[in-house]
C-alpha atoms as a PDB file:
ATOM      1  CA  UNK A   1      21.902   7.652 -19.182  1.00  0.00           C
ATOM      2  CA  UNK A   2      18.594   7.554 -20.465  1.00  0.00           C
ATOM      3  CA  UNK A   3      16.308  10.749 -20.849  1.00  0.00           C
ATOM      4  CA  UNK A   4      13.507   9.091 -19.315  1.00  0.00           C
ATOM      5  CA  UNK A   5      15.023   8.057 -16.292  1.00  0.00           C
ATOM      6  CA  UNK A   6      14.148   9.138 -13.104  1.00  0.00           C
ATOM      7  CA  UNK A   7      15.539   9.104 -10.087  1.00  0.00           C
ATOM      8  CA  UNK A   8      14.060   9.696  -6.739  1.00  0.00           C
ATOM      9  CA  UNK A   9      15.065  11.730  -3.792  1.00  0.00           C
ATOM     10  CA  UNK A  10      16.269  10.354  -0.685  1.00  0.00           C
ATOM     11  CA  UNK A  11      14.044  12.350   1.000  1.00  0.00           C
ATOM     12  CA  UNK A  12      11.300  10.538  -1.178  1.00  0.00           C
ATOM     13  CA  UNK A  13      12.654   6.552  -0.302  1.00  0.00           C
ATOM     14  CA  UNK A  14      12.715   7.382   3.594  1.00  0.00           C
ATOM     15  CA  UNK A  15       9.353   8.351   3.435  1.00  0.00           C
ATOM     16  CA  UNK A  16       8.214   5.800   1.255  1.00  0.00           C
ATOM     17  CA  UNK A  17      10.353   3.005   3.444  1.00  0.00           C
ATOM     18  CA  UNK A  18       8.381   4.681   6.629  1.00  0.00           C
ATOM     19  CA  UNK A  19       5.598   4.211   5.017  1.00  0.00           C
ATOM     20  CA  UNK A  20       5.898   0.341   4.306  1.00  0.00           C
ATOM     21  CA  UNK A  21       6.996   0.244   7.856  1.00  0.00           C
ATOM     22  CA  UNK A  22       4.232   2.035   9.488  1.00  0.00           C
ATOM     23  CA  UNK A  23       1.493   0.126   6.866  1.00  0.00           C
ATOM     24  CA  UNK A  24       3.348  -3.481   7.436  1.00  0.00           C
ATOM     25  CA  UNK A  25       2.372  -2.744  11.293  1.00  0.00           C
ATOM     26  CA  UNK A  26      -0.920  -1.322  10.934  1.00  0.00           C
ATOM     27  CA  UNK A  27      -1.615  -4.217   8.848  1.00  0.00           C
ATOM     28  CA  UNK A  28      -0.763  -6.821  11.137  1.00  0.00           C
ATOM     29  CA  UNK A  29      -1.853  -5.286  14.412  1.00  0.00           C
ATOM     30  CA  UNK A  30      -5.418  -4.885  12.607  1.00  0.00           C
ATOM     31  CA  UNK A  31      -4.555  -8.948  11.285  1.00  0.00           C
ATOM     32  CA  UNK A  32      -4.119  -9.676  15.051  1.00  0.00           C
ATOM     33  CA  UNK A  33      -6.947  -8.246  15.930  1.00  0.00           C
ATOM     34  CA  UNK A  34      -9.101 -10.299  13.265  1.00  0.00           C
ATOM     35  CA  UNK A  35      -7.713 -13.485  14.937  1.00  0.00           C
ATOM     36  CA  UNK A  36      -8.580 -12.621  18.273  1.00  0.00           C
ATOM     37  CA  UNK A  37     -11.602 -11.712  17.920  1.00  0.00           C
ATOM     38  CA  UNK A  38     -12.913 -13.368  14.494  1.00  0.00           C
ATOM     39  CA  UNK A  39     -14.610 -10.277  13.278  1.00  0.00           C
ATOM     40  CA  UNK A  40     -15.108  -9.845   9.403  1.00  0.00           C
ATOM     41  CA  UNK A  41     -14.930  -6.502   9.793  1.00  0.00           C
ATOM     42  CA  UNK A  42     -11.249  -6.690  11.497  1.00  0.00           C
ATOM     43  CA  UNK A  43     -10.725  -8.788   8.249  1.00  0.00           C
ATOM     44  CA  UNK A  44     -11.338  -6.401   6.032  1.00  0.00           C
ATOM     45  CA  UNK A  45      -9.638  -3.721   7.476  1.00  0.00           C
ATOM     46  CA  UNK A  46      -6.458  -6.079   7.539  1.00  0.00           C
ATOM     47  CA  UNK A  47      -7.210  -6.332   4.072  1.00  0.00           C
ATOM     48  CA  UNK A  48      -7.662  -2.432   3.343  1.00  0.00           C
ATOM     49  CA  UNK A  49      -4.293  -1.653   4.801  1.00  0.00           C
ATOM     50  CA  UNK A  50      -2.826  -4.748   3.433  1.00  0.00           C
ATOM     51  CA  UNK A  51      -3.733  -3.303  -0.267  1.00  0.00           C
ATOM     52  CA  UNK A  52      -2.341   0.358   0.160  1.00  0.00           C
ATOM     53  CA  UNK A  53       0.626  -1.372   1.520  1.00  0.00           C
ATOM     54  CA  UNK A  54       0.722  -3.119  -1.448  1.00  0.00           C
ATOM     55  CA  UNK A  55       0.209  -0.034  -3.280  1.00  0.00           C
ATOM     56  CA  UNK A  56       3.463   1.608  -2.284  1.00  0.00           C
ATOM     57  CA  UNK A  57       5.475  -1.442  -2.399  1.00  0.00           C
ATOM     58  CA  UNK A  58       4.420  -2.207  -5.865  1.00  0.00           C
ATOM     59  CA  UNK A  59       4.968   1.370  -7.072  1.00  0.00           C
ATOM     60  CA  UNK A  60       8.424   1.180  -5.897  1.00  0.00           C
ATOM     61  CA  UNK A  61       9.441  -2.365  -6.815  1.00  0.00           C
ATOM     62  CA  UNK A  62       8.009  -1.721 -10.557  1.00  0.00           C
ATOM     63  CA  UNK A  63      10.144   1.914 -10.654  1.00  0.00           C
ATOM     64  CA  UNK A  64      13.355   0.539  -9.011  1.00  0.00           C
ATOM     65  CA  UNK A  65      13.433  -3.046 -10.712  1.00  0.00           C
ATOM     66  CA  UNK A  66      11.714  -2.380 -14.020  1.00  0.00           C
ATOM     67  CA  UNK A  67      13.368   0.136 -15.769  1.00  0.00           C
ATOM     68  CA  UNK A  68      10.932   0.023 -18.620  1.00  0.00           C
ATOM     69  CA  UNK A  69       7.689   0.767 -16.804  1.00  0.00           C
ATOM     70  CA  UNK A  70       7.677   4.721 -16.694  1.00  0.00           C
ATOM     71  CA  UNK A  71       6.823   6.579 -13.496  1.00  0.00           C
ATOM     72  CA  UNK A  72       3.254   6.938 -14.581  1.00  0.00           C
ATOM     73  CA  UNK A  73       2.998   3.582 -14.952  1.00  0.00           C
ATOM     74  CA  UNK A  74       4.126   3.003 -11.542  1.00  0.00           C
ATOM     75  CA  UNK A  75       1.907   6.028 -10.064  1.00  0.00           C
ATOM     76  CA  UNK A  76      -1.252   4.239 -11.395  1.00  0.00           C
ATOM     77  CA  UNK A  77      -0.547   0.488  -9.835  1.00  0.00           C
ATOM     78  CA  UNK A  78      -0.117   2.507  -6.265  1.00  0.00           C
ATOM     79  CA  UNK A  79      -3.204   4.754  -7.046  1.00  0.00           C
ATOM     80  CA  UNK A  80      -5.243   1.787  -7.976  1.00  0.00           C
ATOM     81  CA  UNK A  81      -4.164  -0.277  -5.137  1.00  0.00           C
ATOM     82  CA  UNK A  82      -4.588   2.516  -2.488  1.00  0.00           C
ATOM     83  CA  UNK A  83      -8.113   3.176  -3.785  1.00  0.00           C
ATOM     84  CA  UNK A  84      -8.880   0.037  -3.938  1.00  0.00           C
ATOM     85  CA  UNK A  85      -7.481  -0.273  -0.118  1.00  0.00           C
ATOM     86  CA  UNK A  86      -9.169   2.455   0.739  1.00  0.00           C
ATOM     87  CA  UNK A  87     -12.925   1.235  -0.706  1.00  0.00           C
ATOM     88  CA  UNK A  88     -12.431  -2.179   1.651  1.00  0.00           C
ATOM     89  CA  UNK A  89     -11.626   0.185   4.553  1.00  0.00           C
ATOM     90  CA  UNK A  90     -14.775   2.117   4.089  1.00  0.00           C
ATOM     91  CA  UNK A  91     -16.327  -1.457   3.966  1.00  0.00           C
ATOM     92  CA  UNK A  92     -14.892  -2.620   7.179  1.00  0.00           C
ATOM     93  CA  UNK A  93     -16.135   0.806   9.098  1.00  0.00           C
ATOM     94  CA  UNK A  94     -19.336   0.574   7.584  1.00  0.00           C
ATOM     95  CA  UNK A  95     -20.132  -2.549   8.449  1.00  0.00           C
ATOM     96  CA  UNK A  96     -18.893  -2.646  11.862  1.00  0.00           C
ATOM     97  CA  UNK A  97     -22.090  -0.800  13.010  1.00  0.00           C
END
């Protein structure tokens, strides 16, 4: 075994599982919502969630399945994505009113 590798708690892949879960169906509810009522604003918020979704998925998929990529690696694509999720949120709430 490697000295870099690391493995995560269960504890850590239920939560991270929930959250995919829980984001996946925040992201289409607000997706939904968009369609029905053809707001951009419902769009981007779709969006928002959709990228910190993204985020975790990513950050998982590139620790499990690429063995090279280190953890920090990994902890940067879901920061970046979940920052950049968060930005188009703010967009969507700001320019609902």
């Amino acid at each position: 075994m490697s000295p870099h590798t690391f493995t995560l708690p269960p504890s850590a892949i239920a939560f991270k599982t929930l959250t995919l879960l829980l984001g996946g169906l925040i992201t289409y509810l607000s997706y939904r919502a968009y369609r029905r009522t053809g707001s951009p604003a419902l769009r981007a918020l779709a969006i928002g969630f959709g990228l910190v979704t993204m985020g975790s998925l990513l950050a998982g998929v590139t620790n499990v399945l690429l063995h090279d990529i280190s953890i920090g690696v990994s902890l940067a694509i879901e920061s970046g994505l979940t920052a950049a999720g968060f930005a188009v949120i703010v967009y969507s709430l700001y320019t609902q009113g």
